[in-house]
PDB file of N, CA and C in Angstrom:
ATOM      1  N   UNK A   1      16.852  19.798 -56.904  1.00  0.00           N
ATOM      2  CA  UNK A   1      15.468  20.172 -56.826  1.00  0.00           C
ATOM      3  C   UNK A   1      15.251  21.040 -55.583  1.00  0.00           C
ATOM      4  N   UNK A   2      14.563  22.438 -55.554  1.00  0.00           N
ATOM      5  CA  UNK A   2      14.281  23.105 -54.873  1.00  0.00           C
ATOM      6  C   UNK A   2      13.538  22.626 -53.613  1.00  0.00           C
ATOM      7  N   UNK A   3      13.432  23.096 -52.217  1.00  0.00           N
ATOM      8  CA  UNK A   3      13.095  22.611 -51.127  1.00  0.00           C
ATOM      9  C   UNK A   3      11.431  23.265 -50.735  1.00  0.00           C
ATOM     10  N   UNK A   4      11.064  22.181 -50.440  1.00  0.00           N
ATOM     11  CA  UNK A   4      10.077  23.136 -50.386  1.00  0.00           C
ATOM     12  C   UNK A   4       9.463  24.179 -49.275  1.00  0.00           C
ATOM     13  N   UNK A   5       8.912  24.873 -49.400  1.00  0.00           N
ATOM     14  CA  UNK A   5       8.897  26.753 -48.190  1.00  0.00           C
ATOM     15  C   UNK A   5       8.609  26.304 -47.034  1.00  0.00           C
ATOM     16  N   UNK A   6       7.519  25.078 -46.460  1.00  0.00           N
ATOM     17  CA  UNK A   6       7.159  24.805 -45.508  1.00  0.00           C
ATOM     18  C   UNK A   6       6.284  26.159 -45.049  1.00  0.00           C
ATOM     19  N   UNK A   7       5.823  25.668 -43.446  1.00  0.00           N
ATOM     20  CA  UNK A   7       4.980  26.403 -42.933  1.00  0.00           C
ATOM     21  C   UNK A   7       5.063  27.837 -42.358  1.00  0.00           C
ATOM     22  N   UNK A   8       6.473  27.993 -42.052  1.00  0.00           N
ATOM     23  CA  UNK A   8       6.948  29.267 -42.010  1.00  0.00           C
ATOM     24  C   UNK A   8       7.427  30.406 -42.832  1.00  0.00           C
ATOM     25  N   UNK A   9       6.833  31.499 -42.731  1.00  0.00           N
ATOM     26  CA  UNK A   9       7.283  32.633 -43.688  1.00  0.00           C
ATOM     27  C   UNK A   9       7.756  33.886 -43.327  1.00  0.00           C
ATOM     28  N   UNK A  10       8.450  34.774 -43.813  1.00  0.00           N
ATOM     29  CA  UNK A  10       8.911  35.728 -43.358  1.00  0.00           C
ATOM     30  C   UNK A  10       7.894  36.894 -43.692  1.00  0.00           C
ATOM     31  N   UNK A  11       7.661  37.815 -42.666  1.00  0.00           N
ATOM     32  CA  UNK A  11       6.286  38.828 -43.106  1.00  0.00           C
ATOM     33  C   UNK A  11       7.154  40.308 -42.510  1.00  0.00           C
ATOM     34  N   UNK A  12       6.306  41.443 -43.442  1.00  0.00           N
ATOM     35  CA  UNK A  12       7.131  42.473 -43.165  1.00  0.00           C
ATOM     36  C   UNK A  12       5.796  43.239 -42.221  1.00  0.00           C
ATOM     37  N   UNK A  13       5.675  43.885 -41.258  1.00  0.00           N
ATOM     38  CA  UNK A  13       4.810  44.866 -40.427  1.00  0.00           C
ATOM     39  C   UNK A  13       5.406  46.487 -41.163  1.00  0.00           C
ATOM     40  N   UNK A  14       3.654  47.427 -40.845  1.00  0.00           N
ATOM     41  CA  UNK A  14       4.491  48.375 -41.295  1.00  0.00           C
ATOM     42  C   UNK A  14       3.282  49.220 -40.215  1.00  0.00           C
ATOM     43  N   UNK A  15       3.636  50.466 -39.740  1.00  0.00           N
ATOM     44  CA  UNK A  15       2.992  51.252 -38.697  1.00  0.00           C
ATOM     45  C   UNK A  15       1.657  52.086 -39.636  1.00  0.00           C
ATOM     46  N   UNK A  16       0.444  52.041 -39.334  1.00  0.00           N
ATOM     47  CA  UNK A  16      -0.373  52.234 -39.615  1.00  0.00           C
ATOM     48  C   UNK A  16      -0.700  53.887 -39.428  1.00  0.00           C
ATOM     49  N   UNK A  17      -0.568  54.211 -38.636  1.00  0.00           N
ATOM     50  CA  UNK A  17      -0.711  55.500 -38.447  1.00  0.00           C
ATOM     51  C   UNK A  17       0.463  56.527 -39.456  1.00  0.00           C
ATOM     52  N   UNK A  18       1.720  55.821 -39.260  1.00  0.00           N
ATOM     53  CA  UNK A  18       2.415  56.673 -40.442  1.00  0.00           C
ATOM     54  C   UNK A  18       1.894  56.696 -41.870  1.00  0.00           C
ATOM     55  N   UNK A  19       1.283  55.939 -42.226  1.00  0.00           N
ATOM     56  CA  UNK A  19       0.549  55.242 -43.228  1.00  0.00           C
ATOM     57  C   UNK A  19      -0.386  56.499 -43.482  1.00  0.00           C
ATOM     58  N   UNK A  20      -1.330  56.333 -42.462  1.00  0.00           N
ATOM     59  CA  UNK A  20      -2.125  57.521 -42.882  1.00  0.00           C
ATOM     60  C   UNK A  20      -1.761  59.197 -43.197  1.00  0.00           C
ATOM     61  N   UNK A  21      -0.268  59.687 -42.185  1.00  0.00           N
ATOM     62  CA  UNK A  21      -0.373  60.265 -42.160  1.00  0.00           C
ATOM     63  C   UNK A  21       1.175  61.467 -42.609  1.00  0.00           C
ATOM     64  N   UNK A  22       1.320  60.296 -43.389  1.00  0.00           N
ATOM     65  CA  UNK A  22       2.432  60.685 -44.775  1.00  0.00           C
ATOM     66  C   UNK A  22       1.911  60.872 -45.796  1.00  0.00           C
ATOM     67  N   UNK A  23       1.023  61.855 -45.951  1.00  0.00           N
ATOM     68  CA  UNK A  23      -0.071  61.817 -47.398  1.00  0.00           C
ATOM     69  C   UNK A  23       0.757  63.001 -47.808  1.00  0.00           C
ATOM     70  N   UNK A  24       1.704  64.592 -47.268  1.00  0.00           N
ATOM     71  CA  UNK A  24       2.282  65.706 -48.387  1.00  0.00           C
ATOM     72  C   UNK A  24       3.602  64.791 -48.418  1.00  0.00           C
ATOM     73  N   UNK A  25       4.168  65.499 -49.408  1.00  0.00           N
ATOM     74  CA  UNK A  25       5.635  65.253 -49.658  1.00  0.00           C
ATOM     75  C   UNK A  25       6.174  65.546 -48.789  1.00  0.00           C
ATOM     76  N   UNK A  26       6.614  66.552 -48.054  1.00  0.00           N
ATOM     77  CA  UNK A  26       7.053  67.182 -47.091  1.00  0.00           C
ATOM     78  C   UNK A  26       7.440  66.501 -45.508  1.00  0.00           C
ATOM     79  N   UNK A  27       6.529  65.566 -45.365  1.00  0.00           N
ATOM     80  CA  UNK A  27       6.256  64.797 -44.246  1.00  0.00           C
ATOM     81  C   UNK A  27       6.480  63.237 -44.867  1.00  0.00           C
ATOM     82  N   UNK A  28       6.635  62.885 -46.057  1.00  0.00           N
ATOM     83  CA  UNK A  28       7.391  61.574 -46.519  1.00  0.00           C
ATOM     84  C   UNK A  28       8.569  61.975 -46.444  1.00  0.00           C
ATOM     85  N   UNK A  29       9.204  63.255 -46.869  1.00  0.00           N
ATOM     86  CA  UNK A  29      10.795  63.081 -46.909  1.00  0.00           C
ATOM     87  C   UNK A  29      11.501  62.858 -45.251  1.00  0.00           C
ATOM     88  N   UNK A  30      10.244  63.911 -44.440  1.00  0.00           N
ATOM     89  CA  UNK A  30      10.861  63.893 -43.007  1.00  0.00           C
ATOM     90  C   UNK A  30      11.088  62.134 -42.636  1.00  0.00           C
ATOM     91  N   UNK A  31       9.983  61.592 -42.526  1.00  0.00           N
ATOM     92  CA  UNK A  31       9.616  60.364 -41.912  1.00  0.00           C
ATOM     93  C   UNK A  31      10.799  59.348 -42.560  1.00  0.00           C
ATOM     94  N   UNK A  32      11.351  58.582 -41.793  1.00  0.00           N
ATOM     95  CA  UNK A  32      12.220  57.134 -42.173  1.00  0.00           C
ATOM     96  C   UNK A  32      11.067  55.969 -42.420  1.00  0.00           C
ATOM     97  N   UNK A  33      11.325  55.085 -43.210  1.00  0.00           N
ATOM     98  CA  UNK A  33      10.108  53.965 -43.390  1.00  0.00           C
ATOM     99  C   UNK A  33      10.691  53.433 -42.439  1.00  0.00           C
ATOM    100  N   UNK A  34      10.572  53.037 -41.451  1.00  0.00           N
ATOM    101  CA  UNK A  34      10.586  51.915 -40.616  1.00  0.00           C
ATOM    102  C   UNK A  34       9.747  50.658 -40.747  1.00  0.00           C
ATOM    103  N   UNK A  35      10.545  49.644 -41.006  1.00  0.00           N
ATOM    104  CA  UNK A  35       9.751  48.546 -41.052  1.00  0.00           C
ATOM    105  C   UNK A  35       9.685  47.485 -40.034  1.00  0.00           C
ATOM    106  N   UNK A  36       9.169  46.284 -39.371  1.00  0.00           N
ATOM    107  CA  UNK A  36       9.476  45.476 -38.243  1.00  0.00           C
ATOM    108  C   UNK A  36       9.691  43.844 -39.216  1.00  0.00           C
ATOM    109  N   UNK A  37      10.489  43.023 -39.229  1.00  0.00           N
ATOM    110  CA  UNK A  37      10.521  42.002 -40.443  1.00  0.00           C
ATOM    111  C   UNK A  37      10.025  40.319 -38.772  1.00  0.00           C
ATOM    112  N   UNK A  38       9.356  39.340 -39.225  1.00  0.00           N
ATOM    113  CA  UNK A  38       9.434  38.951 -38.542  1.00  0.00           C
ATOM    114  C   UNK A  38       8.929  37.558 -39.007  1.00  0.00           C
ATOM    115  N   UNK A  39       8.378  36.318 -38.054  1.00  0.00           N
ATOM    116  CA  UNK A  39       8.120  35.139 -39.099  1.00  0.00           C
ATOM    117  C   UNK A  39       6.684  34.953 -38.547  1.00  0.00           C
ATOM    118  N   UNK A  40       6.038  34.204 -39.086  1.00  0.00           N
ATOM    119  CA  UNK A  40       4.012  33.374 -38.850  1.00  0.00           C
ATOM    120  C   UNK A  40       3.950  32.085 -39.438  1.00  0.00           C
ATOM    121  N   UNK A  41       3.722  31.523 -38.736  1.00  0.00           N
ATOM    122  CA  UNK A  41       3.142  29.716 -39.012  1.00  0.00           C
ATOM    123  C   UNK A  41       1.729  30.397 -40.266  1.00  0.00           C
ATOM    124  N   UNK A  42       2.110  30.012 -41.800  1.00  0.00           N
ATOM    125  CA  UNK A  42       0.757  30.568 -42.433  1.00  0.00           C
ATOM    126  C   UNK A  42      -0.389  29.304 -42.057  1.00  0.00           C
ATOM    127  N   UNK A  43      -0.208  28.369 -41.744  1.00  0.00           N
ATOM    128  CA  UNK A  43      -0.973  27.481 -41.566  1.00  0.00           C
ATOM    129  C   UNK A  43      -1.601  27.616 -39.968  1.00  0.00           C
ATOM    130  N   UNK A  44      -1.527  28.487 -39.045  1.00  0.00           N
ATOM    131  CA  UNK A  44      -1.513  28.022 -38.060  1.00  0.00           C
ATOM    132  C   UNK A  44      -2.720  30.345 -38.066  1.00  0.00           C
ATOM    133  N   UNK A  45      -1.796  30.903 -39.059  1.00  0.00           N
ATOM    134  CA  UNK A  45      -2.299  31.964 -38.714  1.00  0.00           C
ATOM    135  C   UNK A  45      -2.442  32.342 -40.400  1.00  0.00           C
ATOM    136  N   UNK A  46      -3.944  31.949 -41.287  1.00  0.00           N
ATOM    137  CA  UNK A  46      -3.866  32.673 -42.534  1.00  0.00           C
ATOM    138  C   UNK A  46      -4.406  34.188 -42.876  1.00  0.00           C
ATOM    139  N   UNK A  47      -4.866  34.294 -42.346  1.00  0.00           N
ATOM    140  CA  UNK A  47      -4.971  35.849 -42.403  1.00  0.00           C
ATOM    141  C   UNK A  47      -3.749  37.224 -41.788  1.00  0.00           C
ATOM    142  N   UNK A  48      -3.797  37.993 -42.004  1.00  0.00           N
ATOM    143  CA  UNK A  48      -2.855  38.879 -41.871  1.00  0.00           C
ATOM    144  C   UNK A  48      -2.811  39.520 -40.703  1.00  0.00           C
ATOM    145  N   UNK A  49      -1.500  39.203 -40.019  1.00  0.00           N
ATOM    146  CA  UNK A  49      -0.816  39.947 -38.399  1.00  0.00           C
ATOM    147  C   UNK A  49      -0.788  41.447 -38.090  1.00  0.00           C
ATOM    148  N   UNK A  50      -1.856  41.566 -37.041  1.00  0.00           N
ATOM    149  CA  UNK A  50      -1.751  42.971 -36.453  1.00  0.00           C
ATOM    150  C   UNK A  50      -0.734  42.874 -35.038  1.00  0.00           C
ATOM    151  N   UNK A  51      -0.059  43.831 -34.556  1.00  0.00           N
ATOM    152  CA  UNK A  51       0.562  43.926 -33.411  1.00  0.00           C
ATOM    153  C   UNK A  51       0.858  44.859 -33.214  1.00  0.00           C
ATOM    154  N   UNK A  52       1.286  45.341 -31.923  1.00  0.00           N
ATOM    155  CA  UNK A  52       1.394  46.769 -31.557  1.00  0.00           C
ATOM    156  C   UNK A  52       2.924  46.357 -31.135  1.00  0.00           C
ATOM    157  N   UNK A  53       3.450  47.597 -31.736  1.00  0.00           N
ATOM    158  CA  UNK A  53       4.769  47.827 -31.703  1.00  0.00           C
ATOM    159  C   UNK A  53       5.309  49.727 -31.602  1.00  0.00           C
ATOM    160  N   UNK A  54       6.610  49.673 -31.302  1.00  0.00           N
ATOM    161  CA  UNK A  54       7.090  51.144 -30.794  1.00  0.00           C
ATOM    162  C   UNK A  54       7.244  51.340 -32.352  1.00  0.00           C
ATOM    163  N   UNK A  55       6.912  52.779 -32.636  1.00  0.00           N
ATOM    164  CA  UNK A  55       6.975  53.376 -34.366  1.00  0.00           C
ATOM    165  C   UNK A  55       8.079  54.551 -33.595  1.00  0.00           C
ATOM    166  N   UNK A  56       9.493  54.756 -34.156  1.00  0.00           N
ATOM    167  CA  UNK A  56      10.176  55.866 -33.869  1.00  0.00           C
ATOM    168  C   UNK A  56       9.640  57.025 -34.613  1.00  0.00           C
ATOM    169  N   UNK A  57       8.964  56.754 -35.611  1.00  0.00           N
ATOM    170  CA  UNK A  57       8.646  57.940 -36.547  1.00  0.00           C
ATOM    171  C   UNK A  57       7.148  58.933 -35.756  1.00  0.00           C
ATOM    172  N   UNK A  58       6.424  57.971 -34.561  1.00  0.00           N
ATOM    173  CA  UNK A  58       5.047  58.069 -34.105  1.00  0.00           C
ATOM    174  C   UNK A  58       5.421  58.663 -32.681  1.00  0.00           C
ATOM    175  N   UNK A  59       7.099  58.010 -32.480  1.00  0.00           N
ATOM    176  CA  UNK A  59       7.245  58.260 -30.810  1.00  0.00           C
ATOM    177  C   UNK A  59       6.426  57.820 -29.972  1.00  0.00           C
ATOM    178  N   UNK A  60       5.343  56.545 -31.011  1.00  0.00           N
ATOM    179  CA  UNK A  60       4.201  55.811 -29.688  1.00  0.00           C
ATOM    180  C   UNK A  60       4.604  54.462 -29.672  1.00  0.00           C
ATOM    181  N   UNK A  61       3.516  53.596 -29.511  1.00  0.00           N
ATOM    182  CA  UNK A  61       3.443  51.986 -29.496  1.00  0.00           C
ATOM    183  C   UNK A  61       1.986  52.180 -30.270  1.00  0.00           C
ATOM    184  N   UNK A  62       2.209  52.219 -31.777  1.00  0.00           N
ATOM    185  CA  UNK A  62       1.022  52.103 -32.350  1.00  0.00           C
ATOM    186  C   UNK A  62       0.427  50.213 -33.058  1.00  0.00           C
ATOM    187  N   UNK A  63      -0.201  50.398 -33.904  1.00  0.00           N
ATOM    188  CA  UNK A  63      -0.802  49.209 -34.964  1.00  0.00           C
ATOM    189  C   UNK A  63       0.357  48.920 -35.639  1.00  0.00           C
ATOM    190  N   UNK A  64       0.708  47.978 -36.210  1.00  0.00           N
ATOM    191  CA  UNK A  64       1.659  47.454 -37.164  1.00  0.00           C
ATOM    192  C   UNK A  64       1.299  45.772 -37.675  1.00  0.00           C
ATOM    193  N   UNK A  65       0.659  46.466 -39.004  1.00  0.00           N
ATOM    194  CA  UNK A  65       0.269  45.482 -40.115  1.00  0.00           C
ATOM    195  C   UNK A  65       1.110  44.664 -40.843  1.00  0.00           C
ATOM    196  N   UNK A  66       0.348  43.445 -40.935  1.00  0.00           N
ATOM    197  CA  UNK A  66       1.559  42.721 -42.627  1.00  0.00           C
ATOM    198  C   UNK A  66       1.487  43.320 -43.233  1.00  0.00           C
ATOM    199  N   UNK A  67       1.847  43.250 -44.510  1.00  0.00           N
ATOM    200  CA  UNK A  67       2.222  44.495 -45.836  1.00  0.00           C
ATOM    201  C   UNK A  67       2.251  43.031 -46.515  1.00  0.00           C
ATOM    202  N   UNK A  68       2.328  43.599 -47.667  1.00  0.00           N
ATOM    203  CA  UNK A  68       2.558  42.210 -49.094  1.00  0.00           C
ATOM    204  C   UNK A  68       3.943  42.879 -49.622  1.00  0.00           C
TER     205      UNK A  68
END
């Protein structure tokens, strides 16, 4: 019998600003998806993790969202 998930989960961040601003083709092929993978108590935090993190694709320390 399967175990059950408990309170910890694995969540993926993704940079917000690339987000916006990969809208031609041209600038999706340039850009790498960079993603940040990391874990959250869902019980402790249910709504969805913002944090600022380095984006190589931004060359900043921008926003970086959960993603589904």
């Amino acid at each position: 019998m399967p175990k059950n998930k408990g309170a910890r989960i694995i969540i993926t961040l993704r940079c917000q600003d690339c987000k916006k601003n990969s809208n031609t083709e041209d600038q999706k092929r340039k850009s790498k998806k960079i993603d940040y993978t990391t874990t959250k108590n869902r019980r402790n935090t249910p709504d969805r993790l913002e944090v600022k993190k380095y984006c190589p694709n931004c060359n900043l320390h921008t926003l970086h969202k959960e993603i589904k």
